[in-house]
N, C-alpha and C. Protein backbone atom coordinates (compact mmCIF):
# COMPACT_ATOMS: atom_id res chain seq x y z
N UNK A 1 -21.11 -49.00 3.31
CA UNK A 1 -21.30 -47.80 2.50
C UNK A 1 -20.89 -46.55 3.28
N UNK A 2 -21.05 -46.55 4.64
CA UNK A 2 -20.93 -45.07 5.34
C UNK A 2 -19.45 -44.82 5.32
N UNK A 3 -18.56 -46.55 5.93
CA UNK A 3 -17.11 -46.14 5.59
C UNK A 3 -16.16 -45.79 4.30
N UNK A 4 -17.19 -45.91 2.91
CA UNK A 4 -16.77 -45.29 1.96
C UNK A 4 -16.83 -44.16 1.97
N UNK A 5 -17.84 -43.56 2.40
CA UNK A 5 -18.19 -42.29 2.42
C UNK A 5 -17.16 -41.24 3.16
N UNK A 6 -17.06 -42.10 4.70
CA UNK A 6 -16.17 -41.12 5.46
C UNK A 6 -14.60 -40.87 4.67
N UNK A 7 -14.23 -42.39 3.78
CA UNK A 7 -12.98 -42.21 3.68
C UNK A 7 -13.06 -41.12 2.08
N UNK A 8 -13.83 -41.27 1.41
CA UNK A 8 -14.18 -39.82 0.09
C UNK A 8 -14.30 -38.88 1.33
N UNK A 9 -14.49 -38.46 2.03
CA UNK A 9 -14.81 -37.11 2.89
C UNK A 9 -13.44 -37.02 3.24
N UNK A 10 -12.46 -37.80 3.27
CA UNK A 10 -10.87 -37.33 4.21
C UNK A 10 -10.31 -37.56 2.90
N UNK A 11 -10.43 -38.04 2.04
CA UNK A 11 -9.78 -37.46 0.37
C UNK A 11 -10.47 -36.31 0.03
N UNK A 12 -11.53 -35.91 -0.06
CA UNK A 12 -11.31 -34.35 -0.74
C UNK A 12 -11.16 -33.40 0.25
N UNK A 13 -10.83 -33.99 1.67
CA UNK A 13 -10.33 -33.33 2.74
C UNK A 13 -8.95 -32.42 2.61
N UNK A 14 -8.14 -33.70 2.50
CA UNK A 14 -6.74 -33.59 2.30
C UNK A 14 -6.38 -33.07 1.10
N UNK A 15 -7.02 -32.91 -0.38
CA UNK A 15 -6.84 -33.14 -1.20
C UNK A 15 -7.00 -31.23 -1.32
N UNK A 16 -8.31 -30.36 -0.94
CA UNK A 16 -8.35 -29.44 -0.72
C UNK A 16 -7.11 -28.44 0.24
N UNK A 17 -7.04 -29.49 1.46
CA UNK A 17 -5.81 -28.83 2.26
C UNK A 17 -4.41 -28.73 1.23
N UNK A 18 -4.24 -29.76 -0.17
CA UNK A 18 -2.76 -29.70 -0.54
C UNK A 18 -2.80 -28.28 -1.33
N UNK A 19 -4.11 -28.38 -1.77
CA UNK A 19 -4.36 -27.16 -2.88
C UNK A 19 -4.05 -25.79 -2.92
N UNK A 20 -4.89 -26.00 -1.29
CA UNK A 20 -4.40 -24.45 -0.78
C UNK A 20 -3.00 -24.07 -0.33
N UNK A 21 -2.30 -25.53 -0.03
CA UNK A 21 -0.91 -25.08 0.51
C UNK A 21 0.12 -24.62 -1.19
N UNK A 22 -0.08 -25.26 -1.83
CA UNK A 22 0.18 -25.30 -3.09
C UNK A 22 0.18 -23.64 -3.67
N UNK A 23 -1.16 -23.09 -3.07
CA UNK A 23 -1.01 -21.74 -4.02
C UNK A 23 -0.39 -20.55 -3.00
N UNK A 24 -0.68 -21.03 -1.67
CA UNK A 24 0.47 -20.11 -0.44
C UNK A 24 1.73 -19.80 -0.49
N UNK A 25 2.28 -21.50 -1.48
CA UNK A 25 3.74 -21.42 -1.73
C UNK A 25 3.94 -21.03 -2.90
N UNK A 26 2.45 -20.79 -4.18
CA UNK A 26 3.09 -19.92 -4.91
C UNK A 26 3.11 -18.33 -4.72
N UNK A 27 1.95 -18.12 -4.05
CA UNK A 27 1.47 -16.31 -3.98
C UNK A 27 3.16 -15.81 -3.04
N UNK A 28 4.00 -17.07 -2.11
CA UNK A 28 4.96 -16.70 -1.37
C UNK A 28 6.51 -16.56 -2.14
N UNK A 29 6.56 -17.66 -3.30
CA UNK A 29 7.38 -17.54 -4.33
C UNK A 29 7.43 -16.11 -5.21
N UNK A 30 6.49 -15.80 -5.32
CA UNK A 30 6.31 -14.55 -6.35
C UNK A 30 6.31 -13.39 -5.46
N UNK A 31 5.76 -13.18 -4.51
CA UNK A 31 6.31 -12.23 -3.85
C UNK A 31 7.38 -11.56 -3.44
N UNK A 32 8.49 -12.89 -3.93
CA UNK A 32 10.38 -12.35 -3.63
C UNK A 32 10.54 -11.44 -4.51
N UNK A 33 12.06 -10.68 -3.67
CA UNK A 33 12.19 -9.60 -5.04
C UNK A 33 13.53 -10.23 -5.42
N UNK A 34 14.06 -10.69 -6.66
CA UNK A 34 14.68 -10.66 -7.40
C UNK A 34 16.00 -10.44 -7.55
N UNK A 35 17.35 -10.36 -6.87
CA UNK A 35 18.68 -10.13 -7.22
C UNK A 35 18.69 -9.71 -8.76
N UNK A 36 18.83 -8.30 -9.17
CA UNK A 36 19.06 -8.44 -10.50
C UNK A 36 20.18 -9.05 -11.28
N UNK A 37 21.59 -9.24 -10.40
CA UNK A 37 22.94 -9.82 -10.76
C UNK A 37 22.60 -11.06 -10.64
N UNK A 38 22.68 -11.65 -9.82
CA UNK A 38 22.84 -12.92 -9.14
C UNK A 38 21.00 -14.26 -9.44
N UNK A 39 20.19 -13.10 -9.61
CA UNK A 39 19.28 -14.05 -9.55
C UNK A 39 18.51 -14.71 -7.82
N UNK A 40 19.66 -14.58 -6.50
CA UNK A 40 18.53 -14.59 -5.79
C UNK A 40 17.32 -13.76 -5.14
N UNK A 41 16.57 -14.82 -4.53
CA UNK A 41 14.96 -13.82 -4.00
C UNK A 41 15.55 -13.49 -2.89
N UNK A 42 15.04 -12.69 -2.39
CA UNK A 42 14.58 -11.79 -1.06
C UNK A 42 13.16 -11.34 -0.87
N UNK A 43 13.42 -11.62 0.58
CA UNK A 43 11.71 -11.27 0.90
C UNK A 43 10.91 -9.66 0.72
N UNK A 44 12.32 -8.69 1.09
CA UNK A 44 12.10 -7.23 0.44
C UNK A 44 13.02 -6.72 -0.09
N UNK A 45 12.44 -5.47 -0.68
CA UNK A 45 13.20 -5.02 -0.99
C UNK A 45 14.57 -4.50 -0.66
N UNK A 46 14.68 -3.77 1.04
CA UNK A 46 15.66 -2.98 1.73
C UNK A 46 16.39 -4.58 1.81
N UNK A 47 16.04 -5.94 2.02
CA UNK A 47 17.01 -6.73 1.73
C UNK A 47 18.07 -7.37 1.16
N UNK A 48 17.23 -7.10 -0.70
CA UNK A 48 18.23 -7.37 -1.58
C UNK A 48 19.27 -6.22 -1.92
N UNK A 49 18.21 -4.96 -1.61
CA UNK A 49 19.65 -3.76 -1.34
C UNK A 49 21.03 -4.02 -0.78
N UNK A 50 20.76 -4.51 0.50
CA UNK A 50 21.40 -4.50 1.64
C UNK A 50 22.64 -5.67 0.94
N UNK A 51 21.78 -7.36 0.12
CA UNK A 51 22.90 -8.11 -0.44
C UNK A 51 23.87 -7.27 -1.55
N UNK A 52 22.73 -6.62 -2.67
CA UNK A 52 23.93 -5.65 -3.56
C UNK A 52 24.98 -5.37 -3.29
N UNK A 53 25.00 -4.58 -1.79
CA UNK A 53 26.02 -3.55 -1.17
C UNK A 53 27.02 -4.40 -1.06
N UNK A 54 26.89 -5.77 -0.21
CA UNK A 54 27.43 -6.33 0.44
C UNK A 54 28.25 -7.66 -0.75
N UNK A 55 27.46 -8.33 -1.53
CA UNK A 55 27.88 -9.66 -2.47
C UNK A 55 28.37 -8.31 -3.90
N UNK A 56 27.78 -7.76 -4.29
CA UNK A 56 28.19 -7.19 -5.70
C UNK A 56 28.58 -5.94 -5.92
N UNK A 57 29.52 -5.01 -4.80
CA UNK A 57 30.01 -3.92 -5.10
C UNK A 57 31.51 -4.23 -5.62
N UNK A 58 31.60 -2.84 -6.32
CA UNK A 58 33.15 -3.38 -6.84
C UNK A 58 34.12 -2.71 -5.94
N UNK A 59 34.84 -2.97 -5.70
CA UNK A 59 36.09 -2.93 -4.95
C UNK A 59 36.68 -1.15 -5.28
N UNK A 60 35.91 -0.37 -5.34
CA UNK A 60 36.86 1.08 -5.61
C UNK A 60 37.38 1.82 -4.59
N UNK A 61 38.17 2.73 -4.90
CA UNK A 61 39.29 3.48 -4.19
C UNK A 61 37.83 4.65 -3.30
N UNK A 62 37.71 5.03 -2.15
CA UNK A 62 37.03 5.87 -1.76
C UNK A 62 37.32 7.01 -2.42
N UNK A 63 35.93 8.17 -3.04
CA UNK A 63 36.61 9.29 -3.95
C UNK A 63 37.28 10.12 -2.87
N UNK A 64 38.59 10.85 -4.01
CA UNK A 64 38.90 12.07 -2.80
C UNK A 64 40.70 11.18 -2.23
N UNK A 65 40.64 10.16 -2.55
CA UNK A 65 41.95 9.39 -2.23
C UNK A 65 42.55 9.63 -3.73
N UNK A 66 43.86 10.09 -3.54
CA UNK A 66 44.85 10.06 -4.64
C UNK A 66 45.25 9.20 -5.44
């Protein structure tokens, strides 16, 4: 009987540890910000700026060039 016991004590052991990892990786999912073009996350904001500039500007003439 006691080794039933210990092994129910390391199932709602483990079972608690998945739970919490479970909602870390969601509170960490939702925290990305969003690519509004493209759809990917970034962890901040000054990041996905930084992809904008870099993956989705358009190709224009600098103003002030003829």
């Amino acid at each position: 009987m006691k080794n039933i016991i210990n092994i129910a004590s390391v199932i709602i052991a483990v079972a608690s540890e998945a739970s919490t990892n479970n909602t870390t990786n969601t509170k960490s999912r939702l925290s990305k910000v969003p690519c509004e073009i493209c759809g990917l996350l970034f962890d901040t904001v000054d990041i996905k700026e930084e992809h904008k500039k870099l993956e989705h500007v358009e190709h224009k003439r600098p103003s002030g060039v003829g």
